[in-house]
Every structure is written in C-alpha cells, then in structure tokens.
Protein backbone atom coordinates (compact mmCIF):
# COMPACT_ATOMS: atom_id res chain seq x y z
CA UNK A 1 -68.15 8.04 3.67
CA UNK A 2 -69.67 10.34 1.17
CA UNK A 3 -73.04 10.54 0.63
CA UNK A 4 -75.38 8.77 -2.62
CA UNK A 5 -74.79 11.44 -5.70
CA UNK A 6 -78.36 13.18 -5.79
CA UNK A 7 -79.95 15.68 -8.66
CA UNK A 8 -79.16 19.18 -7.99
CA UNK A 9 -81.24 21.93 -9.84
CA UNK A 10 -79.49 25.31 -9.99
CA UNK A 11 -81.51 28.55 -11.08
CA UNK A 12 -79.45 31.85 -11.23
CA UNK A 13 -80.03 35.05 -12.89
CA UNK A 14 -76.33 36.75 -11.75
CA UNK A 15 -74.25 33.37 -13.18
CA UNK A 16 -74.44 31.95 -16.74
CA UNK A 17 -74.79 28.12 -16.94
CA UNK A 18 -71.91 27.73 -19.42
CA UNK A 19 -69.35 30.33 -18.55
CA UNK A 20 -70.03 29.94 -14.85
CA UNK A 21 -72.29 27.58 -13.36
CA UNK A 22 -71.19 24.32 -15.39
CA UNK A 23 -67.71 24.80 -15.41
CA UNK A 24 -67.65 25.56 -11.14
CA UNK A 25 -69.38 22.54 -11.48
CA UNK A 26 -67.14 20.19 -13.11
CA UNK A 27 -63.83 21.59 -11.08
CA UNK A 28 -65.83 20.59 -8.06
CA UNK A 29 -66.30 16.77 -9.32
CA UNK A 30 -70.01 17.39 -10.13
CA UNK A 31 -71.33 15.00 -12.32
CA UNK A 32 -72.92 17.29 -15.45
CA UNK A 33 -76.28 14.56 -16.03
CA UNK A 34 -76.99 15.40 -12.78
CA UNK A 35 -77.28 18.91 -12.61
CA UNK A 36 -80.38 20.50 -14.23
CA UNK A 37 -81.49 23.91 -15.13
CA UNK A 38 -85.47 24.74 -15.75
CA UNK A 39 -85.82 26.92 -18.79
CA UNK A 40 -86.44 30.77 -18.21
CA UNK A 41 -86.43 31.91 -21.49
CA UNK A 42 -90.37 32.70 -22.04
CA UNK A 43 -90.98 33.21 -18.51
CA UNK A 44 -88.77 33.86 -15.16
CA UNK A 45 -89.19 31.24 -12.30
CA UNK A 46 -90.79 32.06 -8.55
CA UNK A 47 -90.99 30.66 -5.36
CA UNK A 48 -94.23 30.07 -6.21
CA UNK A 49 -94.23 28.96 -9.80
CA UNK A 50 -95.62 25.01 -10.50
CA UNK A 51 -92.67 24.22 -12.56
CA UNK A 52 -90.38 24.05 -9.38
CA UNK A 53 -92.59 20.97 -8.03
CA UNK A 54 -93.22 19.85 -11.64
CA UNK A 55 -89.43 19.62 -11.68
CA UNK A 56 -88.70 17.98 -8.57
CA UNK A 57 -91.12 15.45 -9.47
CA UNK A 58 -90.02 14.97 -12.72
CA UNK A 59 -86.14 14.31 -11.88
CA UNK A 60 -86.39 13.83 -8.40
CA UNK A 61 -84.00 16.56 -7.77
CA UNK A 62 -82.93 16.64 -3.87
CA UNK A 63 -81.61 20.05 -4.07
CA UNK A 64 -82.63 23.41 -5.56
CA UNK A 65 -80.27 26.71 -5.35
CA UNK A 66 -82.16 29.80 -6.60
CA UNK A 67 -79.78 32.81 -6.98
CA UNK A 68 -80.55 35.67 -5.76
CA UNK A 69 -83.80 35.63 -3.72
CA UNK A 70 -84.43 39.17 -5.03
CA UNK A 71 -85.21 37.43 -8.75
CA UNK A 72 -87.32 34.72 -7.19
CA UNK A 73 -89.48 36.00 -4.36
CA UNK A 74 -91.96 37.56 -6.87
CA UNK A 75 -91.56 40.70 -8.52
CA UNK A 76 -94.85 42.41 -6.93
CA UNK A 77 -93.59 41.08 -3.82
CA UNK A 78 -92.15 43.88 -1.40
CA UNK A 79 -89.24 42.03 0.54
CA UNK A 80 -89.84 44.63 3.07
CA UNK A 81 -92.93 43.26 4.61
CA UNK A 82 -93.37 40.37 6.75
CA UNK A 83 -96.70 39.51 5.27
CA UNK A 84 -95.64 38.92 2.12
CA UNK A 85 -92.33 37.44 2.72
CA UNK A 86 -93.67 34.47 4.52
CA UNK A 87 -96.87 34.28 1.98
CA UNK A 88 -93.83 33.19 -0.42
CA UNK A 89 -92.00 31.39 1.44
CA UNK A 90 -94.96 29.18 2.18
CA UNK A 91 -94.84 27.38 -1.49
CA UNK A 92 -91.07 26.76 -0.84
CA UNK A 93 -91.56 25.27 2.75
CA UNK A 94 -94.28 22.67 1.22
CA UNK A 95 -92.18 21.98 -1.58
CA UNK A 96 -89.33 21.23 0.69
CA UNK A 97 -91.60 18.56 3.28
CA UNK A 98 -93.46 16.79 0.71
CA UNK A 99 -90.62 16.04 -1.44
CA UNK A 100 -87.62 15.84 0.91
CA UNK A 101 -85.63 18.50 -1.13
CA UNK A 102 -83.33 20.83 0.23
CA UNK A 103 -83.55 24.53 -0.58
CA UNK A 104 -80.53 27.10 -0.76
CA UNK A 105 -81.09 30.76 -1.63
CA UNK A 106 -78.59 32.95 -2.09
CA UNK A 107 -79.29 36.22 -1.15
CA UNK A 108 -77.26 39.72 -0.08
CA UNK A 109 -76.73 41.79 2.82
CA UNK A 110 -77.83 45.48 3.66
CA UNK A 111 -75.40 48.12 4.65
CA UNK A 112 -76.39 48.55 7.98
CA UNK A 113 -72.83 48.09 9.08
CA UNK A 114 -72.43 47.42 13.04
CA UNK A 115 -75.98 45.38 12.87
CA UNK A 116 -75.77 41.81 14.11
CA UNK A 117 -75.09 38.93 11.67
CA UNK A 118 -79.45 38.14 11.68
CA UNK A 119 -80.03 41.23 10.79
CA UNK A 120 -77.78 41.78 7.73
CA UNK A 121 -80.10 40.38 5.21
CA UNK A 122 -81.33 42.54 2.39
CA UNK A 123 -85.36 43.09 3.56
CA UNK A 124 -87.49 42.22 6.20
CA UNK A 125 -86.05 40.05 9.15
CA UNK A 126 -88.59 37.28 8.15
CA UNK A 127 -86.79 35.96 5.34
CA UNK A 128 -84.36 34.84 8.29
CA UNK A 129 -87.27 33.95 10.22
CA UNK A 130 -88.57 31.41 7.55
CA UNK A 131 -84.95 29.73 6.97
CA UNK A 132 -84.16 27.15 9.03
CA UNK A 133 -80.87 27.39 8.87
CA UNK A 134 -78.47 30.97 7.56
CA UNK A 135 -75.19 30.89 6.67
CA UNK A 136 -72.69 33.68 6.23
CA UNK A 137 -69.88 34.03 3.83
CA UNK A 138 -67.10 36.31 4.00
CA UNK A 139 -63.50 37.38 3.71
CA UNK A 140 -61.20 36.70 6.65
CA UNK A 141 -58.35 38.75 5.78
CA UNK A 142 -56.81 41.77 3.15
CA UNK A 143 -53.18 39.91 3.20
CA UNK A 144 -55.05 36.71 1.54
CA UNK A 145 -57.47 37.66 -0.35
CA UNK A 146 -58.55 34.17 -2.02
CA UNK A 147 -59.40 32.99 1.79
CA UNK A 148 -62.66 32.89 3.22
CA UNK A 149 -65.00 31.97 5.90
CA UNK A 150 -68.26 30.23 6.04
CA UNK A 151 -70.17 30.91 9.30
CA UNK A 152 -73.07 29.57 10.60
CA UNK A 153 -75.54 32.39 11.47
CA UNK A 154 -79.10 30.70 12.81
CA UNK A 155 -79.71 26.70 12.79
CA UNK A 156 -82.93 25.96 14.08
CA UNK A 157 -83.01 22.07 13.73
CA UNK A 158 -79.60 21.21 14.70
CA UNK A 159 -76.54 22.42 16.89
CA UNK A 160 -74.81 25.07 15.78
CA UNK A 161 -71.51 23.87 13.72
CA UNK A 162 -67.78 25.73 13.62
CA UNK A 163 -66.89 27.89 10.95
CA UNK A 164 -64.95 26.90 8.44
CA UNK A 165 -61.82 28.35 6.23
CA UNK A 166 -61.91 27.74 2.81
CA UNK A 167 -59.95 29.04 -0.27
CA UNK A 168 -61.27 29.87 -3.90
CA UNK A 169 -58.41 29.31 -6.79
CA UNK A 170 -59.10 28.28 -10.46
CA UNK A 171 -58.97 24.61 -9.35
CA UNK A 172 -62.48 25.65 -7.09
CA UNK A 173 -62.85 25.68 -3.37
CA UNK A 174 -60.21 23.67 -0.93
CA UNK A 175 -61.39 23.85 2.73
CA UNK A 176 -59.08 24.56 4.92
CA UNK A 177 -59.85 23.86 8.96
CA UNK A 178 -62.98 24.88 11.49
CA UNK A 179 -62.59 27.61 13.44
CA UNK A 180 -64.40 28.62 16.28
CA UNK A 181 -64.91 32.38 15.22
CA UNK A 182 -68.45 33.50 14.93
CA UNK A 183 -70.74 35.18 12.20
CA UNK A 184 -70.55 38.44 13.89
CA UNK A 185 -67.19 38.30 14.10
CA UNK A 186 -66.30 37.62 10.75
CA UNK A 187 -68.40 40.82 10.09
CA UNK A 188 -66.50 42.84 12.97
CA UNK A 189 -69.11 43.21 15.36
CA UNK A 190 -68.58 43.11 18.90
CA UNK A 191 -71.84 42.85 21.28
CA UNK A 192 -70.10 42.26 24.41
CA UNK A 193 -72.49 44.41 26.63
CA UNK A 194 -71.66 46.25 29.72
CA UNK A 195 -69.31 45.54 32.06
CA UNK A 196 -65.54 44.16 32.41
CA UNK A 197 -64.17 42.25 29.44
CA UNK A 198 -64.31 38.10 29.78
CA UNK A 199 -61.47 37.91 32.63
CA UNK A 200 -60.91 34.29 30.69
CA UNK A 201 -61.07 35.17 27.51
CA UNK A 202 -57.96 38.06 28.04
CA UNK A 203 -56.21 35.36 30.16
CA UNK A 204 -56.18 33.15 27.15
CA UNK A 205 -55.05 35.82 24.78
CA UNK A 206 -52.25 36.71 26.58
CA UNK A 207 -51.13 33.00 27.23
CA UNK A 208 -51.50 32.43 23.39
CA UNK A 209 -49.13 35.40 22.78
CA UNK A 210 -46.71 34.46 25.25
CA UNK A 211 -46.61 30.95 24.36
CA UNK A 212 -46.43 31.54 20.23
CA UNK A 213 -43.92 34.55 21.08
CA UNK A 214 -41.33 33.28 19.20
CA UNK A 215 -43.18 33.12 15.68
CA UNK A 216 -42.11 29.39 15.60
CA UNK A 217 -44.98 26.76 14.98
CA UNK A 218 -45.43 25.05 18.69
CA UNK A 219 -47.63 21.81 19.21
CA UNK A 220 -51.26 22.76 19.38
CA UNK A 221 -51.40 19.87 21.90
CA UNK A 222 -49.16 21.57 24.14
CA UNK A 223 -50.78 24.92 23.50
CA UNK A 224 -53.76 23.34 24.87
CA UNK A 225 -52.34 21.87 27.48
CA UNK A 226 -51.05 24.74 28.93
CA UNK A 227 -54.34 26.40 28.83
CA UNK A 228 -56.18 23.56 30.71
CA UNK A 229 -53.44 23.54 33.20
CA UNK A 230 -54.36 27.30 33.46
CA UNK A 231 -58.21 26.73 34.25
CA UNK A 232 -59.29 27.90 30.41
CA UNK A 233 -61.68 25.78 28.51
CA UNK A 234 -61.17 24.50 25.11
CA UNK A 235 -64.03 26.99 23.69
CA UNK A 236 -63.10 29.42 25.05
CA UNK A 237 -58.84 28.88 23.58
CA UNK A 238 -60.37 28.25 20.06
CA UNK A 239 -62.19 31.58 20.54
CA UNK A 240 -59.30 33.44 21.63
CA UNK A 241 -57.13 31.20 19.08
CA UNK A 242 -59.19 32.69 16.54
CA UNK A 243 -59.12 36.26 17.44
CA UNK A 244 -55.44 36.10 17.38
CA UNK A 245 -55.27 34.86 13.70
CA UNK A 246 -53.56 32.23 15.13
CA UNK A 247 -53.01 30.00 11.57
CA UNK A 248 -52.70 26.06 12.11
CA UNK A 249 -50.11 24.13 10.37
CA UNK A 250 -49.97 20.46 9.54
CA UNK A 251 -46.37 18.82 9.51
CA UNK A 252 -46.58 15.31 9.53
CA UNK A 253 -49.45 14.22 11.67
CA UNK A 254 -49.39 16.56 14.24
CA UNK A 255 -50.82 20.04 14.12
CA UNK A 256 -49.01 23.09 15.17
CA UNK A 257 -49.90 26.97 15.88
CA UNK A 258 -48.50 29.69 15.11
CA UNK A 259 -49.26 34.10 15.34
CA UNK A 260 -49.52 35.79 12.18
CA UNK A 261 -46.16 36.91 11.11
CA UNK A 262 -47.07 40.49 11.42
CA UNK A 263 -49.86 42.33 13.34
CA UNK A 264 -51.79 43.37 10.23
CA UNK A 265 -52.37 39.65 9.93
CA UNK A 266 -54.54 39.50 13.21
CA UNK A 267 -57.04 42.23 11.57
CA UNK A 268 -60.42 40.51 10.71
CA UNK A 269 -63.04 42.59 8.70
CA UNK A 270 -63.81 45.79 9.84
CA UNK A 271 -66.99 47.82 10.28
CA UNK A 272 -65.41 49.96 8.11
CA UNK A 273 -64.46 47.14 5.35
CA UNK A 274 -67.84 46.93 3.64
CA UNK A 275 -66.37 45.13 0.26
CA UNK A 276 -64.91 42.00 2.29
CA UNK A 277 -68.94 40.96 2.94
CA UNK A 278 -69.51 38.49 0.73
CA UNK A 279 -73.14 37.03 0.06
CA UNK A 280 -75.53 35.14 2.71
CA UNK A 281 -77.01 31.84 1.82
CA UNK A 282 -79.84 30.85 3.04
C-alpha cells in the first residue's frame, strides 16, 4: 500500500525548478500543488534560517531536500570543524522532532579514494555523525552506464536495508532489484583485514561460477539450493552473488541467474574510477 501523498519542499542551488526540479517531478508521478519551493531571490536559505520552520508550519510540509549542504550550512560556517558542524545541525534536528518532518541533504564526497564509505563526505566526519541515517549513490558498472546503486551507508534508528539497483532514462528512475552489495563496495574498497580470505565466501564464488558456467539463466531457487546443501548461508550467496555481477532475470514468475556475459561485466567501480561516485544523501 502506498503511503498518504504529503508536502515536499525542495531547495536547490545546482537544479533549476523549471528545467529540472519540476519536470523530474512530474515523470516521477509527483503531484505539482504539492511540491513547494521558499523564495531565495533577496536572500539565500540556511539550516538555521526561520523561514524553514515558518514554512513547515505554514504548509505542513513532511519533507525538506536542501541541495547541496555546502549552500545551506552557513556561509561563515567552516564544514571542517566539528564545533560548528553540529552548532548547525542543531536548528535542523529541532526542526525535524517538533514537526515530524523528514530532512534529506544532498551533499558530495572528498577524493580521498580507498577511505571507507563514512568517511567520504566532503568535511568534517560530524556531518555523518549528526545524520541518522547516510546513503550512498553510485554507478555499478562502465558497460551500463544509466544503472546505478543506492547503498545504505550508516542507519542509526533502524536495521540496515539491501542496496538497491535502479536505472535513470528520460521516463525517470525504474528500480530494478536489492542486492546485497555494500557501500564500500560499490566504491571499491576492500577492508578485509589480515589473515586468510572468507574460506565461505571463495567456496560460494566458485560454486556460483561452476553452476552459471554455461551463460544460460538457471533457477535462482536451485542456485540456492545448491548452496545450502553446501553449508553456505543465504548472506553470504547474495554477497558472493553480487561480487560476481551475477544479473537476475524475471521470466514468468520465477527468477533466474545468470554471469555477466563477459568478464568486464563483473568489474564494479574502481579506486581508480573516481567519476562513477555519484553524490551522498544524507
């Protein structure tokens, strides 16, 4: 069931409202009285600006999206320092509990390629630290270049949830499936310590190949079951699944799996493939 349509109030500085915003909008299903912009003509917004509650009040908006965080923090605020950081976030996180409206800020990553997923945020770590839930989203492969992947990288109030594969077309964003690949994957990083690699997550991996060998779409329930009969758990088969590129395919009701059809497919992005990281919403 989907959910009562609420207000949405969407400030950007990088995206105009009538070439971009409005039209996104309406290929999503949005309905246009419902999403609001607060004027910025005479004066920019901030997190800590009174027309952001004023507006809330006003049209009882349930969620704000401020894009970038760099235009809305403050301008004499250095994003650098803790101190300040969570000084204005503090507005925000009032705003958010007193009037039961959700807050999404978009906002980039550094370059500090090889640096886990928390850490990838433009500024100091606290602007992760006073989110209560990140989300990463990024490219998945060079051979499909409209696919992406939206990870989750820190939820503090719930469990975390799958990733997810969507596309981006003309026609707006079609999700795709849930895949168990992780936020520092997606970026290529590997923290796997020292030591052996996971005995059961190479076991996997090599079942997976043998079993999809032929290139021809097999059952994913008797992918699975051949795994369990093998001693590996279902996590740890999506995980592998996903390191594979294995692709699913729906025919009928049933889903299948298959291997990329070549082995440039399996690449995800690189340390090395700085362009393919897209931006991280808060």
């Amino acid at each position: 069931e989907g959910a009562e349509p609420v207000n949405v109030i969407y400030q950007s500085t990088e995206d105009d409202a009538d070439d971009t915003i409005v039209p996104r909008f309406i290929a999503a299903g949005g309905d246009t009285d419902r999403l609001l912009f607060i004027n910025e003509k005479e004066q920019y917004l901030s997190f800590s600006d009174e027309r952001l509650l004023e507006a809330i009040r006003q049209t009882k908006a349930k969620l704000i999206v401020l894009d970038p965080l760099s235009a809305y923090i403050g301008e004499s605020t250095s994003i650098n320092s803790a101190n300040e950081v969570r000084r204005q976030f503090r507005p925000l996180i009032d705003i958010a509990k007193e009037q039961g409206c959700a807050i999404v800020i978009v906002h980039h990553m550094n370059k500090a390629i090889g640096q886990k997923a928390l850490n990838r945020g433009v500024g100091s770590v606290d602007i992760v630290g006073a989110a209560r839930s990140v989300l990463l989203i990024g490219r998945t492969d060079k051979e499909r270049p409209d696919e992406r992947i939206l990870a989750q990288v820190k939820s503090n109030l719930a469990p975390t949830g799958n990733a997810i594969l969507f596309s981006v077309d003309e026609g707006g964003i079609h999700w795709l499936e849930e895949t168990a690949r992780t936020a520092d994957e997606v970026l290529g990083n590997v923290f796997a310590g020292v030591g052996r690699p996971d005995e059961q997550m190479q076991k996997a991996k090599e079942m997976l190949s043998a079993l999809l060998a032929d290139t021809q779409p097999r059952p994913q329930s008797e992918v699975m079951r051949h795994l369990k009969e093998a001693g590996v758990s279902e996590s740890t088969a999506k995980k592998a699944k996903a390191l594979l590129g294995i692709r699913s395919v729906k025919q009928g009701v049933q889903w299948f799996w298959l291997l990329p059809e070549d082995k440039d497919e399996q690449d995800f992005v690189t340390d090395n493939d700085t362009k393919s990281c897209e931006d991280l919403p808060f």
